[in-house]
N, C-alpha and C. Protein backbone atom coordinates (compact mmCIF):
# COMPACT_ATOMS: atom_id res chain seq x y z
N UNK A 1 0.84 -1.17 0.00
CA UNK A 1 0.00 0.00 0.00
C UNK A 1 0.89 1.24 0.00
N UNK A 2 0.22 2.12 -1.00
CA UNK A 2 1.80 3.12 -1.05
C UNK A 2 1.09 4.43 0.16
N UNK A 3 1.81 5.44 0.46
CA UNK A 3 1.64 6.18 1.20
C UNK A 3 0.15 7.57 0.66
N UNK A 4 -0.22 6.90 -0.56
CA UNK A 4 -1.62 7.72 -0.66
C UNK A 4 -3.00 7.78 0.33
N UNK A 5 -3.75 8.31 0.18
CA UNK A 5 -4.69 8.57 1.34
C UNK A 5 -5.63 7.05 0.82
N UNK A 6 -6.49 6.24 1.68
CA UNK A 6 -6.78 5.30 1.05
C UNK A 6 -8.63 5.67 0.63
N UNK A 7 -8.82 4.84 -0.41
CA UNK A 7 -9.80 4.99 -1.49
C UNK A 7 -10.84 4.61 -1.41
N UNK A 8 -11.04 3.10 -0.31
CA UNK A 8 -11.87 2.45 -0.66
C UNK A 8 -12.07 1.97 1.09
N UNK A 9 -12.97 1.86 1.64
CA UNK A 9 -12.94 1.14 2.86
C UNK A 9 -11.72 0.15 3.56
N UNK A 10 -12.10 -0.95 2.26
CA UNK A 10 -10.80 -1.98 2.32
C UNK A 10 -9.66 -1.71 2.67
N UNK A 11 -9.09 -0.40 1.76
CA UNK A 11 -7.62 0.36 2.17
C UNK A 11 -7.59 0.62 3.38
N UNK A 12 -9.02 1.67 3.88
CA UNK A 12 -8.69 2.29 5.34
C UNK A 12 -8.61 0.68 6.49
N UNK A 13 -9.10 -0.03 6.09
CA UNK A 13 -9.28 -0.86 7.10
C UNK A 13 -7.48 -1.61 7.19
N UNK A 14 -7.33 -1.86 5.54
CA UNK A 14 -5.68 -2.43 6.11
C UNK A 14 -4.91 -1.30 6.75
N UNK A 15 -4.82 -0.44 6.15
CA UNK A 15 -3.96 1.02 7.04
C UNK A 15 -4.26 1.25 8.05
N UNK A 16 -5.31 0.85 8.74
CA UNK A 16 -5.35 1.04 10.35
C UNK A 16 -4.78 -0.51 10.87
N UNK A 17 -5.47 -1.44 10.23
CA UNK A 17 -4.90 -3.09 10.87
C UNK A 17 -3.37 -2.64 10.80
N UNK A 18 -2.50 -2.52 9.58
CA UNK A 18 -1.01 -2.04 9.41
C UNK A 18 -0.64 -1.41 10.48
N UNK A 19 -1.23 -0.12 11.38
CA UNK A 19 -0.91 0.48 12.34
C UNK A 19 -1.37 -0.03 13.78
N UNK A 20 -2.37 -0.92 13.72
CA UNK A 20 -2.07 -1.58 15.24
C UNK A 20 -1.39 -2.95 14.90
N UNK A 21 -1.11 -2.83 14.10
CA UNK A 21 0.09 -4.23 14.45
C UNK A 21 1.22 -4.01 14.30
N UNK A 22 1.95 -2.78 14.18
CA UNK A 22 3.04 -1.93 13.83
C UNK A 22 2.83 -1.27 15.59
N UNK A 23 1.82 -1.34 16.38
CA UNK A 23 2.10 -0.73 17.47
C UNK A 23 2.22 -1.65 18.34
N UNK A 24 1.01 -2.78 17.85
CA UNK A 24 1.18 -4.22 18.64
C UNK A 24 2.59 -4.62 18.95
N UNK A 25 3.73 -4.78 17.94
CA UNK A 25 4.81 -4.95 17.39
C UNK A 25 6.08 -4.35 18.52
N UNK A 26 5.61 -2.69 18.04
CA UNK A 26 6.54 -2.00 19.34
C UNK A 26 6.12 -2.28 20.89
N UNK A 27 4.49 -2.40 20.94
CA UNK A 27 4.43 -2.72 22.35
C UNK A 27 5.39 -4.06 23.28
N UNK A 28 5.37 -4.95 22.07
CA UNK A 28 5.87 -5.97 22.60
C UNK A 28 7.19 -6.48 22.53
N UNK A 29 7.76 -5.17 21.79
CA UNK A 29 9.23 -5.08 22.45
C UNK A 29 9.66 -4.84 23.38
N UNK A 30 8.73 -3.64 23.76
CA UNK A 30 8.81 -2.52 25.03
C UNK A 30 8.74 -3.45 26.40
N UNK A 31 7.84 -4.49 25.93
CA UNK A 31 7.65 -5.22 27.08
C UNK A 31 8.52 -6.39 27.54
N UNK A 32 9.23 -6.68 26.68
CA UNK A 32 10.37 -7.65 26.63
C UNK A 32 11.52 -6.61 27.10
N UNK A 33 11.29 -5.65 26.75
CA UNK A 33 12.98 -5.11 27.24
C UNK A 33 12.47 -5.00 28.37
N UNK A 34 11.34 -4.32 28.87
CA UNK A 34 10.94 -3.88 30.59
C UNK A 34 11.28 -5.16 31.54
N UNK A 35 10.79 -6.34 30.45
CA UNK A 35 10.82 -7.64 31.68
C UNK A 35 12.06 -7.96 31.99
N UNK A 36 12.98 -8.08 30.83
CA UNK A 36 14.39 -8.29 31.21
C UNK A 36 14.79 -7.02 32.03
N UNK A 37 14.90 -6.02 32.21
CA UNK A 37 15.09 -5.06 33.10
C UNK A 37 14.81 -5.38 34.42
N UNK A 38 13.62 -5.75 34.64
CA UNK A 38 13.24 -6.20 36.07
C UNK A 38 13.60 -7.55 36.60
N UNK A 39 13.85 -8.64 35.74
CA UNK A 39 14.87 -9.99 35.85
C UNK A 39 15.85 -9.30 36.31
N UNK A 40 16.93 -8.74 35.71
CA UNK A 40 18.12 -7.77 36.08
C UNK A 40 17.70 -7.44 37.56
N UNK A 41 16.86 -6.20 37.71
CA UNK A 41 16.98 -5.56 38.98
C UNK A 41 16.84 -6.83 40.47
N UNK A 42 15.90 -7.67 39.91
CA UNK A 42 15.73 -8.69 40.73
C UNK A 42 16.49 -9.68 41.01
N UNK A 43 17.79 -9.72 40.33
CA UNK A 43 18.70 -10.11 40.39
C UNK A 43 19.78 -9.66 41.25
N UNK A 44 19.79 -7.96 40.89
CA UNK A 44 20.74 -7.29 41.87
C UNK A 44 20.06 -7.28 43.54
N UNK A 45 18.65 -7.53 43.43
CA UNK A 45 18.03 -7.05 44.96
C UNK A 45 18.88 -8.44 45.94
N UNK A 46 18.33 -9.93 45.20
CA UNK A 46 18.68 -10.79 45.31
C UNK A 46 20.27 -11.02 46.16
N UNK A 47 21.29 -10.16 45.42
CA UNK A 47 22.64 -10.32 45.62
C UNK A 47 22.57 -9.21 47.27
N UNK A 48 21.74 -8.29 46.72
CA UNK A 48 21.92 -7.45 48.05
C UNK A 48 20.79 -7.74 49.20
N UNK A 49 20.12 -8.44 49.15
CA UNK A 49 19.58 -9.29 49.92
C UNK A 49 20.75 -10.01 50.80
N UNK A 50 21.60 -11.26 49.90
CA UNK A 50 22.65 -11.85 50.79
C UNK A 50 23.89 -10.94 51.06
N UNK A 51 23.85 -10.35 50.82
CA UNK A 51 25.00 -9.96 51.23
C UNK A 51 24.50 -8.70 52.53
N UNK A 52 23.34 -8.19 52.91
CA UNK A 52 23.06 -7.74 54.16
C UNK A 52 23.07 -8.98 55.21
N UNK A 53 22.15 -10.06 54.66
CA UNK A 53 22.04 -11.00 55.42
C UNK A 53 23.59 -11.44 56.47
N UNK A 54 24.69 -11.73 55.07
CA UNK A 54 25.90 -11.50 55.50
C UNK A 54 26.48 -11.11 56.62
N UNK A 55 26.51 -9.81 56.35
CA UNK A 55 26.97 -8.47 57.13
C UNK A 55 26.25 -8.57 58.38
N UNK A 56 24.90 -9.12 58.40
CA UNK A 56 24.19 -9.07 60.26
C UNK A 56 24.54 -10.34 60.38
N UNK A 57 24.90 -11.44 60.03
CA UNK A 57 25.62 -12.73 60.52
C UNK A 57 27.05 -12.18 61.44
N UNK A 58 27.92 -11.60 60.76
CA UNK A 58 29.44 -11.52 60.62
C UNK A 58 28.86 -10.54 61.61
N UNK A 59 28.07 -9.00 62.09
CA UNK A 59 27.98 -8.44 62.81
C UNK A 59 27.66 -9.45 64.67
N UNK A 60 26.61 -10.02 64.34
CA UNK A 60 26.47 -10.87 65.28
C UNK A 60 27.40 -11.62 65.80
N UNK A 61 28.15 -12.71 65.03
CA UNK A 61 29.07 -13.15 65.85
C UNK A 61 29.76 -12.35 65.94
N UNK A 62 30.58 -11.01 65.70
CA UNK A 62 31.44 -10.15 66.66
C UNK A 62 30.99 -9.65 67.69
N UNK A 63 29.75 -9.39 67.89
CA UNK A 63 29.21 -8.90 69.12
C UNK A 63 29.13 -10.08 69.66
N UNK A 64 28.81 -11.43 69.45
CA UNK A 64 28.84 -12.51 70.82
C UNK A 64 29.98 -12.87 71.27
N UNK A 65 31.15 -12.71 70.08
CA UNK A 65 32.87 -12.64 70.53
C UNK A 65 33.41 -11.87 71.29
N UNK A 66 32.47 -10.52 71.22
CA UNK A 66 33.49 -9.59 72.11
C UNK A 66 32.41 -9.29 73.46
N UNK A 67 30.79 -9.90 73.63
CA UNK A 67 30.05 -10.11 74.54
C UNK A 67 31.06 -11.59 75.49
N UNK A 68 31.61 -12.42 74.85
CA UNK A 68 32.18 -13.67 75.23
C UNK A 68 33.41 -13.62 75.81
N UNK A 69 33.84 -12.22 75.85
CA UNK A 69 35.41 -12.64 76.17
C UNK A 69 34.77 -11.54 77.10
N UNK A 70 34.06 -10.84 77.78
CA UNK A 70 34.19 -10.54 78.76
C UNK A 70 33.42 -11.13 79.65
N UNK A 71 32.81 -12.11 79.52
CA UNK A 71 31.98 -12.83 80.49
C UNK A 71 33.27 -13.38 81.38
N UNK A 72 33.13 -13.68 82.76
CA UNK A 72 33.92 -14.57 83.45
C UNK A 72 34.11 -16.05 83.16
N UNK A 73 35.29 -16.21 83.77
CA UNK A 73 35.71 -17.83 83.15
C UNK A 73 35.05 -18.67 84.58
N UNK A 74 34.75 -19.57 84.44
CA UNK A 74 33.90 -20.54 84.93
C UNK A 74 34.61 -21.89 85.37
């Protein structure tokens, strides 16, 4: 269909179908890149998830190490 105004019903109807499936098209790129984006972020939360977890482990036992060495010996 060339870029003339269309003539006949038929035309307008493919030139609009042409344009929601040309948007259909981009939508569903948009949405594939968004999802991988949020795989990604959920990935990084994930890492920083363990690695707080970490950090209040390793915090804890220094506080029961240095709670432990001043308790009296028994």
């Amino acid at each position: 269909m060339s870029d003339a105004e269309p003539e006949t019903v038929q035309d307008l109807k493919a030139l609009v179908e042409n344009i929601f499936q040309q948007i259909q098209d981009k939508l569903q790129g948009l949405s594939g890149q968004v999802i991988g984006r949020i795989d990604g972020l959920s990935g990084h939360v994930d890492d920083l998830e363990r690695q707080v977890s970490d950090l209040m482990t390793r915090t804890r036992l220094e506080e029961f190490e240095s709670h432990r060495r001043e308790w009296p010996l028994r």
